[in-house]
Each structure stands twice: as structure tokens, then as C-alpha cells.
Protein backbone atom coordinates (compact mmCIF):
# COMPACT_ATOMS: atom_id res chain seq x y z
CA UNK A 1 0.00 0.00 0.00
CA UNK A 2 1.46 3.37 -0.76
CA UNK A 3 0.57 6.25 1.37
CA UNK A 4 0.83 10.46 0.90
CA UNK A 5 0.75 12.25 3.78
CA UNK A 6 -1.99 14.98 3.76
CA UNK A 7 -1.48 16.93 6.75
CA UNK A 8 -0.11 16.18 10.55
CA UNK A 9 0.77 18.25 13.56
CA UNK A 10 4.81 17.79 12.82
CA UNK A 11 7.12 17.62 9.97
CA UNK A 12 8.04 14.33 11.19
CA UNK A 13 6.56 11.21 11.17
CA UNK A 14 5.82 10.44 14.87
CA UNK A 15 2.86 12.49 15.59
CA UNK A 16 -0.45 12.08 14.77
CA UNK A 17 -1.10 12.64 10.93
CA UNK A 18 -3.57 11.78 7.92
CA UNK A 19 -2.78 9.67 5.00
CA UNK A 20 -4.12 9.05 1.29
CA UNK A 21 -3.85 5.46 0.35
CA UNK A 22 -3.72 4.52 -3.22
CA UNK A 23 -6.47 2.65 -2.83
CA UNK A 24 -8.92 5.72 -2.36
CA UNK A 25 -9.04 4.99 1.34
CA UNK A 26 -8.09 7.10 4.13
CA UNK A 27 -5.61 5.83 7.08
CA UNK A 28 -4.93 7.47 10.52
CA UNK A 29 -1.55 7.42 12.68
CA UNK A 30 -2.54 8.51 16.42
CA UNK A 31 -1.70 7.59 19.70
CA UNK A 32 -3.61 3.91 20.18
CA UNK A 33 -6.92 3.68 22.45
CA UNK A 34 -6.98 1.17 24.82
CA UNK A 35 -9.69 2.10 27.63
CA UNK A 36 -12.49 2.27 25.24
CA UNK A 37 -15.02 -0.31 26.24
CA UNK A 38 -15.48 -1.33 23.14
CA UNK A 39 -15.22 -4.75 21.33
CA UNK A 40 -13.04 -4.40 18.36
CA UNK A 41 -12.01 -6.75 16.02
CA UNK A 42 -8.67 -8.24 16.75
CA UNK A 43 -7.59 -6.90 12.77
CA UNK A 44 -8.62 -3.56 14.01
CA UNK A 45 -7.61 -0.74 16.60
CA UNK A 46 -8.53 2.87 17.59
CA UNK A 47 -6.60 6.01 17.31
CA UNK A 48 -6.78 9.23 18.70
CA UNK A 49 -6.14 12.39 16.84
CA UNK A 50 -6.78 15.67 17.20
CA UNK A 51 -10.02 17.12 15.34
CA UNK A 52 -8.19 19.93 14.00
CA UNK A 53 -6.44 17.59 11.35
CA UNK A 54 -9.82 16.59 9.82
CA UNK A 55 -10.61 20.75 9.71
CA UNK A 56 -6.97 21.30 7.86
CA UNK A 57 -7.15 18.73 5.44
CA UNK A 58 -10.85 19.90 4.38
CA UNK A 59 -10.04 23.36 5.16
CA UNK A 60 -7.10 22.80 2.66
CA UNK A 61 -9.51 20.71 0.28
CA UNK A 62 -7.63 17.57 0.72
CA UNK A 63 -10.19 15.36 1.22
């Protein structure tokens, strides 16, 4: 899978950020949610990022 970085809260790539796949999809890095409560698939995890990425990237037409 091949992914473009959109926008994040660094330059670098350990914080959270939002990716274009080449598959049309959308993928996430955040910091991992473990007290959630909820039952997730074992294939499958949560992130956390800040709402203010989703606003940039749209802001910025994006996405």
C-alpha cells in the first residue's frame, strides 16, 4: 500500500497525521486507544487524533 501524507501536527513522522492510500481509502496514525469499552475486532484498533487535522485537510480541500 502506498501512502501520501496529507497533513499532521509535525514535519516528522511520529505524531499524529492523515494519510491518502492509493487505494482511495483514508488511514490514521494517532496515539492507540486502549480504555475504550469497546469490542473491536482483533484486525482492528482505535486512534486518537486531534479534530483539527480533519478541519486542515478539508479546510485545505484535501479530502
Amino acid at each position: 500500500m502506498k501512502l501520501t501524507r496529507l497533513v499532521g501536527e509535525c514535519e516528522e513522522g511520529e505524531c499524529p497525521a492523515l494519510y491518502l492510500t492509493n487505494r482511495g481509502t483514508l488511514a490514521v496514525q494517532g496515539a492507540r486507544i486502549t480504555e475504550h469499552g469497546l469490542e473491536i475486532p482483533a484486525h482492528e484498533t482505535l486512534v486518537e487524533i486531534p479534530v483539527e487535522l480533519i478541519r486542515k485537510a478539508v479546510r485545505d480541500d484535501l479530502i
